[in-house]
PDB file of N, CA and C in Angstrom:
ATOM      1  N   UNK A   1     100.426 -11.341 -62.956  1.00  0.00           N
ATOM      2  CA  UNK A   1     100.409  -9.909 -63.047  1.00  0.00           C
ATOM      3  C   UNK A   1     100.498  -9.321 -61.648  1.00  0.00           C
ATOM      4  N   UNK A   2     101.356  -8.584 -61.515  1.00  0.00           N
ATOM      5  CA  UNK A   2     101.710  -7.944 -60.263  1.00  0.00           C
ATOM      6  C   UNK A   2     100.184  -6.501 -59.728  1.00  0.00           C
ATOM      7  N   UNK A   3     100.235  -6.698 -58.554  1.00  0.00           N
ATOM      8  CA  UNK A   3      99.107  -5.648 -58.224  1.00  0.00           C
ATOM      9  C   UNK A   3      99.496  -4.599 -58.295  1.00  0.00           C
ATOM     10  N   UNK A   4      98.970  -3.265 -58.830  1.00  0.00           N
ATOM     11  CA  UNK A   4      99.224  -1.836 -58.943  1.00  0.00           C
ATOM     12  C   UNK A   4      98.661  -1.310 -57.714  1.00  0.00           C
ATOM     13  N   UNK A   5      99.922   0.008 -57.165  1.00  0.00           N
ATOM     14  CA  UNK A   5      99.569   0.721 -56.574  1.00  0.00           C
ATOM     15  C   UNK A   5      98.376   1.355 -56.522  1.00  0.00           C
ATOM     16  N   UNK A   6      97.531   1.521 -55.457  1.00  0.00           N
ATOM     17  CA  UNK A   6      96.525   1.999 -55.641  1.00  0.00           C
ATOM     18  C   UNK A   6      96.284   3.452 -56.537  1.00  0.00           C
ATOM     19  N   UNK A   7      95.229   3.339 -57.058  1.00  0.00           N
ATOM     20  CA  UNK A   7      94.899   4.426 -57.976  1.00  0.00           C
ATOM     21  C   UNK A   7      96.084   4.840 -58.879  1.00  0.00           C
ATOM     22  N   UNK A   8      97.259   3.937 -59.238  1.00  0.00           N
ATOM     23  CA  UNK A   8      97.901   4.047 -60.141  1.00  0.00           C
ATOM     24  C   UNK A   8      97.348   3.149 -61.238  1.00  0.00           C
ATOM     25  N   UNK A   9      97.520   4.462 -62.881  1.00  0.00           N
ATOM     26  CA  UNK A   9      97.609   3.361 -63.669  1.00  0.00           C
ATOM     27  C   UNK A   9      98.819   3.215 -64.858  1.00  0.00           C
ATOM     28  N   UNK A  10      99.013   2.523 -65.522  1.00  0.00           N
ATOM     29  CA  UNK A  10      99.640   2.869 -66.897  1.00  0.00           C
ATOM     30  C   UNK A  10     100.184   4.319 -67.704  1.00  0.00           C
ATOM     31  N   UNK A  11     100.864   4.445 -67.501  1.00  0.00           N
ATOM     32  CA  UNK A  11     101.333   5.751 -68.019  1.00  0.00           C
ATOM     33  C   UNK A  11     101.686   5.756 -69.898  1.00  0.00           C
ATOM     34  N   UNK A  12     100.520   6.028 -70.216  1.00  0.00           N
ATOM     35  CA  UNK A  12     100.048   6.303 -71.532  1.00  0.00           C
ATOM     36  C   UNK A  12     101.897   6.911 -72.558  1.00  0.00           C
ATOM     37  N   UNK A  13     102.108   7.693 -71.920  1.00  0.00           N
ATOM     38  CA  UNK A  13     103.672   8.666 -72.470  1.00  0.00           C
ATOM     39  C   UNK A  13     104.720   7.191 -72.623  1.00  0.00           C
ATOM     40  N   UNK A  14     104.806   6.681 -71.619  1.00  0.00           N
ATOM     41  CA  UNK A  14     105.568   5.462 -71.506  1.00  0.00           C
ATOM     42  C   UNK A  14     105.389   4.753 -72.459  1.00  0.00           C
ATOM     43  N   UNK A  15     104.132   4.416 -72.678  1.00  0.00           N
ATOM     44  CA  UNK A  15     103.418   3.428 -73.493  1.00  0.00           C
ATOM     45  C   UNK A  15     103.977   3.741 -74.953  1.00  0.00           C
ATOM     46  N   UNK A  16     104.134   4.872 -75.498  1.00  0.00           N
ATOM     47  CA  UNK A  16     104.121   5.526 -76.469  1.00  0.00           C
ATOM     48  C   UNK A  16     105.849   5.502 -76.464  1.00  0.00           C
ATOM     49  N   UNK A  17     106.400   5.864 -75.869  1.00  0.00           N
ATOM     50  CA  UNK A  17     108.070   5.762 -75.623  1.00  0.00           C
ATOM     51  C   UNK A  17     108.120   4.518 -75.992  1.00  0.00           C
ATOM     52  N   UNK A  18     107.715   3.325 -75.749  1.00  0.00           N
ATOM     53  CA  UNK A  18     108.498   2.208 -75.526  1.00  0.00           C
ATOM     54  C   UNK A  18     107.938   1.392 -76.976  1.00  0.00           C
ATOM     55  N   UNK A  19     106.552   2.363 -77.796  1.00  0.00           N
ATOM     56  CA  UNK A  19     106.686   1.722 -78.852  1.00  0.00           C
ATOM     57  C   UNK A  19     107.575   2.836 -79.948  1.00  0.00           C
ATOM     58  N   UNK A  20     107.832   3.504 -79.488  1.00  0.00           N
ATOM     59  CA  UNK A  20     108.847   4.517 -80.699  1.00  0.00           C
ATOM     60  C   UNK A  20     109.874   4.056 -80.166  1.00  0.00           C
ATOM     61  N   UNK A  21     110.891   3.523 -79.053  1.00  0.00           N
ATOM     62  CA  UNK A  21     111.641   2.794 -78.954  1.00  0.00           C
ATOM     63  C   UNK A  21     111.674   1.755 -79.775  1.00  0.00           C
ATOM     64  N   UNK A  22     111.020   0.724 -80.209  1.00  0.00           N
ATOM     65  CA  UNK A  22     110.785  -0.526 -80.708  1.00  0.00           C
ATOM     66  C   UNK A  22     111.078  -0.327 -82.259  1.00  0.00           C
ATOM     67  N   UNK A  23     110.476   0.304 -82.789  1.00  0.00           N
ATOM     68  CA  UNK A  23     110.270   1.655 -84.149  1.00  0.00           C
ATOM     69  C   UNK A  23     111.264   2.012 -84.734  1.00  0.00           C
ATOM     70  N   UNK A  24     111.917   2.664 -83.531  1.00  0.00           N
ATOM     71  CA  UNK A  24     113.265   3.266 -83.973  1.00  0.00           C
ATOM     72  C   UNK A  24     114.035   2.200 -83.887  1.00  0.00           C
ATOM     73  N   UNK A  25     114.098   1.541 -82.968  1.00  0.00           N
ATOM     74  CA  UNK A  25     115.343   0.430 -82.806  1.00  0.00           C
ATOM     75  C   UNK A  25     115.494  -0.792 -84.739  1.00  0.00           C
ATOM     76  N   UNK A  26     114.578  -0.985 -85.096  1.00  0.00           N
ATOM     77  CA  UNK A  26     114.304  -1.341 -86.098  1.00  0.00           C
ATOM     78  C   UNK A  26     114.500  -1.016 -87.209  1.00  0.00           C
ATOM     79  N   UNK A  27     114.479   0.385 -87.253  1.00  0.00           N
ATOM     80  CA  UNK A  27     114.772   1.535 -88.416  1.00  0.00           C
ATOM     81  C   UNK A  27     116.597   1.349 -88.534  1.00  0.00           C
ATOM     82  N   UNK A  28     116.745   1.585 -87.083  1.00  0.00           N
ATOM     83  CA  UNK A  28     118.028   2.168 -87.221  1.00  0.00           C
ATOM     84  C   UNK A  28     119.299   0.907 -87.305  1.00  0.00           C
ATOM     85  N   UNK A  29     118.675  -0.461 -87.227  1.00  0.00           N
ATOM     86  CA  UNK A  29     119.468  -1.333 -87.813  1.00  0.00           C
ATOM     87  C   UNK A  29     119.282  -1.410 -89.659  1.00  0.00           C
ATOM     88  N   UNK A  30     118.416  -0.738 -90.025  1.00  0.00           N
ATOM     89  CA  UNK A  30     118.442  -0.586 -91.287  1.00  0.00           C
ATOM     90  C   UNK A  30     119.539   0.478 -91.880  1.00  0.00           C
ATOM     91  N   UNK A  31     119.308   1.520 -91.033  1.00  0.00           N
ATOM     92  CA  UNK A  31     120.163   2.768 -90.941  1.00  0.00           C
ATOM     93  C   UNK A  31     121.824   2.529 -90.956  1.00  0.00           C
ATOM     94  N   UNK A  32     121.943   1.412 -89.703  1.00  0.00           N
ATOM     95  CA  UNK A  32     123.312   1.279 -89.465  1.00  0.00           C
ATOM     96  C   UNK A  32     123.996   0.382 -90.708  1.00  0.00           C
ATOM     97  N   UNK A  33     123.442  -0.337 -91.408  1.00  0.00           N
ATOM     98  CA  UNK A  33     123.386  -1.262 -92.756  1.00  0.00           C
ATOM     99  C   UNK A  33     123.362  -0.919 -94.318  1.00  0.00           C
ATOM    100  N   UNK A  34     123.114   0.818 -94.047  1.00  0.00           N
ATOM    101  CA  UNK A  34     122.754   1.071 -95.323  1.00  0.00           C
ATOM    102  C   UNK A  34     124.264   1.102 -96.364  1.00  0.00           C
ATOM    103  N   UNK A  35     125.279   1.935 -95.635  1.00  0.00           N
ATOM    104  CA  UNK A  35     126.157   1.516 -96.208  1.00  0.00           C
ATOM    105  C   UNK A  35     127.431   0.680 -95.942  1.00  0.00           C
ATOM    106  N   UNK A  36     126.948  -0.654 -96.085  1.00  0.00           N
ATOM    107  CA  UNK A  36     127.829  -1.726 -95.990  1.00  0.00           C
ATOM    108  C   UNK A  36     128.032  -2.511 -96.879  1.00  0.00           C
ATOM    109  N   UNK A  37     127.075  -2.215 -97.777  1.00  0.00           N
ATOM    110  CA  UNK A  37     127.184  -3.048 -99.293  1.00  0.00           C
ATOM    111  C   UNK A  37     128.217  -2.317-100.154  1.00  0.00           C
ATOM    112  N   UNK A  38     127.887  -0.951-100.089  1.00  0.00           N
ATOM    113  CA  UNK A  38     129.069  -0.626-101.011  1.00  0.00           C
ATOM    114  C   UNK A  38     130.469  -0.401-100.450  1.00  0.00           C
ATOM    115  N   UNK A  39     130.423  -0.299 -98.635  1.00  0.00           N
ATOM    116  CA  UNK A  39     131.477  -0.200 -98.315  1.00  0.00           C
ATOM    117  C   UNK A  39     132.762  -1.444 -98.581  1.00  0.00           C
ATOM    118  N   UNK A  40     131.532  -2.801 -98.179  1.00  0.00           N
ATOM    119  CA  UNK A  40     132.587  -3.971 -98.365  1.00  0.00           C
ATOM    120  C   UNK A  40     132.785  -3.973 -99.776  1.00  0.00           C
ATOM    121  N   UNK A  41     131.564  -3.871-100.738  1.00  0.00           N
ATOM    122  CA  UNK A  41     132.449  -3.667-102.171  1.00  0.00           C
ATOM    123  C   UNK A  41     133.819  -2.881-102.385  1.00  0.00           C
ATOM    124  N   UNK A  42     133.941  -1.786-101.514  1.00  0.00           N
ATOM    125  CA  UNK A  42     134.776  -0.739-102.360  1.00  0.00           C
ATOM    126  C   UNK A  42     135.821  -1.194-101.800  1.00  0.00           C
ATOM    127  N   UNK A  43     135.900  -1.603-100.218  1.00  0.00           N
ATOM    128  CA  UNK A  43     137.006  -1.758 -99.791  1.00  0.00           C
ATOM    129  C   UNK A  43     137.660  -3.277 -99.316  1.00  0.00           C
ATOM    130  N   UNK A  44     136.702  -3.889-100.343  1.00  0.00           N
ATOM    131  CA  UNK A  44     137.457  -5.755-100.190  1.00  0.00           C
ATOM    132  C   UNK A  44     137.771  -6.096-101.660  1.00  0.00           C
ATOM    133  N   UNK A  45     138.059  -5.227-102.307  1.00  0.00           N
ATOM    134  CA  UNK A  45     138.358  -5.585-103.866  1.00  0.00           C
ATOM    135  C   UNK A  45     138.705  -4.314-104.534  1.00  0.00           C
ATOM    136  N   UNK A  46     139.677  -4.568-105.709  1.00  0.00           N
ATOM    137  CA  UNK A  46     140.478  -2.867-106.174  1.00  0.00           C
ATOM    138  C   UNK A  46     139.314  -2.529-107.065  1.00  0.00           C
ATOM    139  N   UNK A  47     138.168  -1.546-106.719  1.00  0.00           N
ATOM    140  CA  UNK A  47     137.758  -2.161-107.893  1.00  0.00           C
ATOM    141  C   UNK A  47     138.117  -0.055-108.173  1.00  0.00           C
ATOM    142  N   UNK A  48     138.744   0.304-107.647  1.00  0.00           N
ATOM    143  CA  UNK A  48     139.471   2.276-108.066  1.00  0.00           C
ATOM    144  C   UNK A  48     140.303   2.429-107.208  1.00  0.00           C
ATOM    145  N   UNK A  49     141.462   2.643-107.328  1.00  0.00           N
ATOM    146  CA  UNK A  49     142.958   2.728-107.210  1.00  0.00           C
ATOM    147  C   UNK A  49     143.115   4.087-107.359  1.00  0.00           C
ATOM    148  N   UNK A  50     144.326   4.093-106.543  1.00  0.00           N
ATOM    149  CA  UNK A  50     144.647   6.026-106.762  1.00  0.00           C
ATOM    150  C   UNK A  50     144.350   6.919-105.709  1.00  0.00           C
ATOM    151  N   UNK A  51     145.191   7.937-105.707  1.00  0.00           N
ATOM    152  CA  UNK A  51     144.829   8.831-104.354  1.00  0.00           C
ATOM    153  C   UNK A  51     143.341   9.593-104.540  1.00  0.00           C
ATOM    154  N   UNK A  52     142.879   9.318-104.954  1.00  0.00           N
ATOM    155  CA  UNK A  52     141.435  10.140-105.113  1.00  0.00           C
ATOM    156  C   UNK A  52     140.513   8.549-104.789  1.00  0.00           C
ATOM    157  N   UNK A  53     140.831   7.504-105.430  1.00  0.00           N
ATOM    158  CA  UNK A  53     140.336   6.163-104.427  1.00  0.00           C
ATOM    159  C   UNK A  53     140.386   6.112-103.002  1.00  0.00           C
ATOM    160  N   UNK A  54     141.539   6.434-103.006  1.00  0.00           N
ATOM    161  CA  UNK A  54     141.814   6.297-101.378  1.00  0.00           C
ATOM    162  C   UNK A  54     140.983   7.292-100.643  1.00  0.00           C
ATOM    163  N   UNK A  55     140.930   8.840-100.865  1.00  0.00           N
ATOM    164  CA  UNK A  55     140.597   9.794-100.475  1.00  0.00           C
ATOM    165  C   UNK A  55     138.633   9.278-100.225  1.00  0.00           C
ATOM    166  N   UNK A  56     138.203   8.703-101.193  1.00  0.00           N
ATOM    167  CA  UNK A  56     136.618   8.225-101.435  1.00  0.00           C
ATOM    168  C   UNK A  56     137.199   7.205-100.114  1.00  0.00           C
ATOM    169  N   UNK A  57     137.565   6.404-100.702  1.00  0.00           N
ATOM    170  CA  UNK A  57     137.486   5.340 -99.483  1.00  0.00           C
ATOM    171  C   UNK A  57     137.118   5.568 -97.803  1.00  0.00           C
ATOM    172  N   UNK A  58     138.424   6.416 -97.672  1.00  0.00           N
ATOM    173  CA  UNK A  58     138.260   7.361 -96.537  1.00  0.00           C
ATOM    174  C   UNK A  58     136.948   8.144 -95.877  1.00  0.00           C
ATOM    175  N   UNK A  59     136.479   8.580 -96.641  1.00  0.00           N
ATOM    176  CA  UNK A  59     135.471   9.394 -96.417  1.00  0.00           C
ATOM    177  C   UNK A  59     133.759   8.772 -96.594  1.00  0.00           C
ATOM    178  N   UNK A  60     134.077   7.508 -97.399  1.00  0.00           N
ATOM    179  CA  UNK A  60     132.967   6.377 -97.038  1.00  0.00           C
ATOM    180  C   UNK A  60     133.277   5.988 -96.088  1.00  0.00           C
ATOM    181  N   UNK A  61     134.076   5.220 -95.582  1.00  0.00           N
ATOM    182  CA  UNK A  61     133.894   5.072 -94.398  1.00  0.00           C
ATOM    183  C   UNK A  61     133.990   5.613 -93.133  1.00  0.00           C
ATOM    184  N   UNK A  62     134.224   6.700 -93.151  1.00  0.00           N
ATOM    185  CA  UNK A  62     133.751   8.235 -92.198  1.00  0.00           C
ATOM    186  C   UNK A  62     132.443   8.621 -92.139  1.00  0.00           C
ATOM    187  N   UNK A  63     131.651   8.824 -93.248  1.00  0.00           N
ATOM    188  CA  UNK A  63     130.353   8.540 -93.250  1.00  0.00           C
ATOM    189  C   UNK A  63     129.607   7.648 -92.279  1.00  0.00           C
ATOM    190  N   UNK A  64     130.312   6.236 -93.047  1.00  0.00           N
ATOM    191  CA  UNK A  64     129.722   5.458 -92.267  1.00  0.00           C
ATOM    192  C   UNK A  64     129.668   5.134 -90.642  1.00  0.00           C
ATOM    193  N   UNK A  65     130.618   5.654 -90.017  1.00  0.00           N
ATOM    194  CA  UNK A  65     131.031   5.783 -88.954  1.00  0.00           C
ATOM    195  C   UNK A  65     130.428   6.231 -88.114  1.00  0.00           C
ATOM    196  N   UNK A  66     130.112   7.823 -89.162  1.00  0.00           N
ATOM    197  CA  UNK A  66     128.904   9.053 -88.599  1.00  0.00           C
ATOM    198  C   UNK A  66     127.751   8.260 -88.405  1.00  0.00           C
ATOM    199  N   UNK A  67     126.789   8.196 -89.326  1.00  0.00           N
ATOM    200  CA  UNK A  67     125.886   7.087 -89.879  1.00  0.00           C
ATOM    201  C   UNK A  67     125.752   6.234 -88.498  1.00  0.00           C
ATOM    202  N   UNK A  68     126.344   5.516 -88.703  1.00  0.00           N
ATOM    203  CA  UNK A  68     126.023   4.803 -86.900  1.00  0.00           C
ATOM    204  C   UNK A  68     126.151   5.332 -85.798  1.00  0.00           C
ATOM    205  N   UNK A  69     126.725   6.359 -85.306  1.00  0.00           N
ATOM    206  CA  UNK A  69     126.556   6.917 -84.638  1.00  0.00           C
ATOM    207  C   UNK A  69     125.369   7.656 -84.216  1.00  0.00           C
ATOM    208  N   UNK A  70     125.134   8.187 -85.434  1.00  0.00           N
ATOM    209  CA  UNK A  70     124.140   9.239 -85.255  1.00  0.00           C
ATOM    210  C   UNK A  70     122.843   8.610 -84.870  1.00  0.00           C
ATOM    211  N   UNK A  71     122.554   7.142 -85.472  1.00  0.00           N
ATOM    212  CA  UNK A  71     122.049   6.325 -85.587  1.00  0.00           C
ATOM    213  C   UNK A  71     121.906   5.752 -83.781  1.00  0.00           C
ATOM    214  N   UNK A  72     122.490   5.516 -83.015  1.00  0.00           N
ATOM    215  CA  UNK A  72     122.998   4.840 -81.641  1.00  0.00           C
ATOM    216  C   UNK A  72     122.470   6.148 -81.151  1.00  0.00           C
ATOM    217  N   UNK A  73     122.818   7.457 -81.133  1.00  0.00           N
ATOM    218  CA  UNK A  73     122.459   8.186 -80.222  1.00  0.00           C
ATOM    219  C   UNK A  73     121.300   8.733 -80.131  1.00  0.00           C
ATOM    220  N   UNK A  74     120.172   8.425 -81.872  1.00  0.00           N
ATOM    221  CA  UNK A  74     118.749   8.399 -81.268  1.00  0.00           C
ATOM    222  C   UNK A  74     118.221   7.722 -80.409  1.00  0.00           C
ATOM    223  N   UNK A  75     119.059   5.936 -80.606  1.00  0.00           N
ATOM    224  CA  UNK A  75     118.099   5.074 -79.517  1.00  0.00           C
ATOM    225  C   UNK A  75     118.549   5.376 -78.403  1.00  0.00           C
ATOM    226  N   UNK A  76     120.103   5.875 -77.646  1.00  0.00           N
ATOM    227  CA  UNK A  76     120.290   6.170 -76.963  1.00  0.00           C
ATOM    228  C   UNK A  76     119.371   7.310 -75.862  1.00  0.00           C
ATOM    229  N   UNK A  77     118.758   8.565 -76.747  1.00  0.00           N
ATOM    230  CA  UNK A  77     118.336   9.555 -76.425  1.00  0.00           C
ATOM    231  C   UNK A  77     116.871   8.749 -75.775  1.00  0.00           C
ATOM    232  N   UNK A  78     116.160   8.423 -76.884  1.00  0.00           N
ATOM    233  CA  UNK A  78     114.759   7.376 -76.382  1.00  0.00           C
ATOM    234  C   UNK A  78     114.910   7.075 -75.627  1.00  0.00           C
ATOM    235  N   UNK A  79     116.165   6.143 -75.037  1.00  0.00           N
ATOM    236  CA  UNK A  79     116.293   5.296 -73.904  1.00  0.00           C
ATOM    237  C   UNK A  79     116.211   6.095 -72.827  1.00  0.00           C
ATOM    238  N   UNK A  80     117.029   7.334 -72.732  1.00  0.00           N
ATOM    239  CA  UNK A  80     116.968   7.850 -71.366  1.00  0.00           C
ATOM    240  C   UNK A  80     115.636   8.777 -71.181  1.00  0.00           C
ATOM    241  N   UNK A  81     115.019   8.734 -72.141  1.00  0.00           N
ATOM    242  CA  UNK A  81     113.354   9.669 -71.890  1.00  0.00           C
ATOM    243  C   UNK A  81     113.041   8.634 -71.024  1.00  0.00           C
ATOM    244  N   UNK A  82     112.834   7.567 -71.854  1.00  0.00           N
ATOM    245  CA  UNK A  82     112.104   6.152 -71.574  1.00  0.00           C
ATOM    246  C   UNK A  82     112.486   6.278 -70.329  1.00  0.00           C
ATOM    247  N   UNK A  83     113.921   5.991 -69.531  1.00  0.00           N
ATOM    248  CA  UNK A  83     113.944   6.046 -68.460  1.00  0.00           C
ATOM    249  C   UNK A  83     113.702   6.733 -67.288  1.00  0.00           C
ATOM    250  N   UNK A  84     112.969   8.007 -67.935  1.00  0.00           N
ATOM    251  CA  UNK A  84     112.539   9.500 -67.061  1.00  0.00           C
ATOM    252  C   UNK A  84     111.405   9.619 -66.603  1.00  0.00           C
ATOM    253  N   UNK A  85     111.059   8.650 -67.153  1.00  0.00           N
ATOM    254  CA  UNK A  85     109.210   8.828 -67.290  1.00  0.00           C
ATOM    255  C   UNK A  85     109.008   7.651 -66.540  1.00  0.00           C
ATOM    256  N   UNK A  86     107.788   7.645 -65.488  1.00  0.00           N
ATOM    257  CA  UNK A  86     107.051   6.441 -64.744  1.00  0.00           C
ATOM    258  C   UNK A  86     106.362   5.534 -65.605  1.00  0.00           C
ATOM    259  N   UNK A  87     106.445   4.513 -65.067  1.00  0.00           N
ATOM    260  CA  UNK A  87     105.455   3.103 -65.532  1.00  0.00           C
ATOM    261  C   UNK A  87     104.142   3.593 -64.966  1.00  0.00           C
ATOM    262  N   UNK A  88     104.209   4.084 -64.262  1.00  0.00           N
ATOM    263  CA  UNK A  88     102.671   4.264 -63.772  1.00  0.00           C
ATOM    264  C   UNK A  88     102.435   5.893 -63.352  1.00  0.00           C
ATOM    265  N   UNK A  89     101.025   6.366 -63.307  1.00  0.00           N
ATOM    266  CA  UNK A  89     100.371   7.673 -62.790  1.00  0.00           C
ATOM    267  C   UNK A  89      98.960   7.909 -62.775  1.00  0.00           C
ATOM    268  N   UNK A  90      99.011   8.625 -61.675  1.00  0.00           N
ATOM    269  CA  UNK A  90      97.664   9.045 -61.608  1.00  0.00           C
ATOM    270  C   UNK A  90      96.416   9.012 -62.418  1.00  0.00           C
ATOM    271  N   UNK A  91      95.218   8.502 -62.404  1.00  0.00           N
ATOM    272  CA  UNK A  91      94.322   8.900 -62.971  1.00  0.00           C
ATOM    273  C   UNK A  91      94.820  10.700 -64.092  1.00  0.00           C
ATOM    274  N   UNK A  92      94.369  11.232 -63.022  1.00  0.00           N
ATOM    275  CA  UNK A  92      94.532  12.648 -63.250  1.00  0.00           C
ATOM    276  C   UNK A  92      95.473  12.744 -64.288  1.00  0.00           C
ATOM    277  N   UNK A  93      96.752  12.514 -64.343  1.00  0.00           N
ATOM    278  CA  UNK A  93      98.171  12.481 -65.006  1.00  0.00           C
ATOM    279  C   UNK A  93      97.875  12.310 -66.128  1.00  0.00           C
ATOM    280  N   UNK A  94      97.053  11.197 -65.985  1.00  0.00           N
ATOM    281  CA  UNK A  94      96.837  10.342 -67.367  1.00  0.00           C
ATOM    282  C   UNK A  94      96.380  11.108 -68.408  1.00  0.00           C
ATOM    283  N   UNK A  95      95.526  11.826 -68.408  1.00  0.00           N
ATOM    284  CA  UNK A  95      95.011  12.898 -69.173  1.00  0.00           C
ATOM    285  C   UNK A  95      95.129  13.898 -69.784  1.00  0.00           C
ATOM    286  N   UNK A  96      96.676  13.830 -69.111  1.00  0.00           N
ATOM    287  CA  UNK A  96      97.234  15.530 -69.405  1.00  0.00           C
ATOM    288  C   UNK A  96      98.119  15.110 -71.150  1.00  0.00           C
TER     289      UNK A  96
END
């Protein structure tokens, strides 16, 4: 264990970032997964034909697209808090 700056300690906010990081990161491979069951169903087998098939097709997997995205740019967002914030602070800090 490395020695801390004096009268630095643990920064509680961090602490808390890096387990809603963990949290979210977890969630959101669930998130990014949710629709892949019906996507590979719909679109590895005929199972609806037709321009209104196609049109669904399309737009499932536009969804899904969104869906991960939207998904990437929460952990993304976490990440750069996470990165804003000190590993360590003041007594004092700590409290606030």
């Amino acid at each position: 264990m490395s020695p801390r700056p004096e009268g630095l300690v643990p920064n509680p906010r961090r602490q808390a970032l890096e387990q809603a990081l963990i949290e979210v990161k977890s969630r959101v491979a669930i998130l990014e997964a949710a629709l892949d069951p019906p996507h590979g169903q719909f679109t590895g087998q005929a199972v609806w034909v037709g321009p209104t098939a196609r049109r669904f097709a399309e737009d499932l997997t536009a969804r899904r697209v969104r869906l991960r995205k939207a998904a990437q740019a929460l952990v993304t967002a976490l990440e750069e808090e996470l990165h804003s914030v000190p590993a360590q602070v003041t007594p004092s800090a700590r409290q606030d």
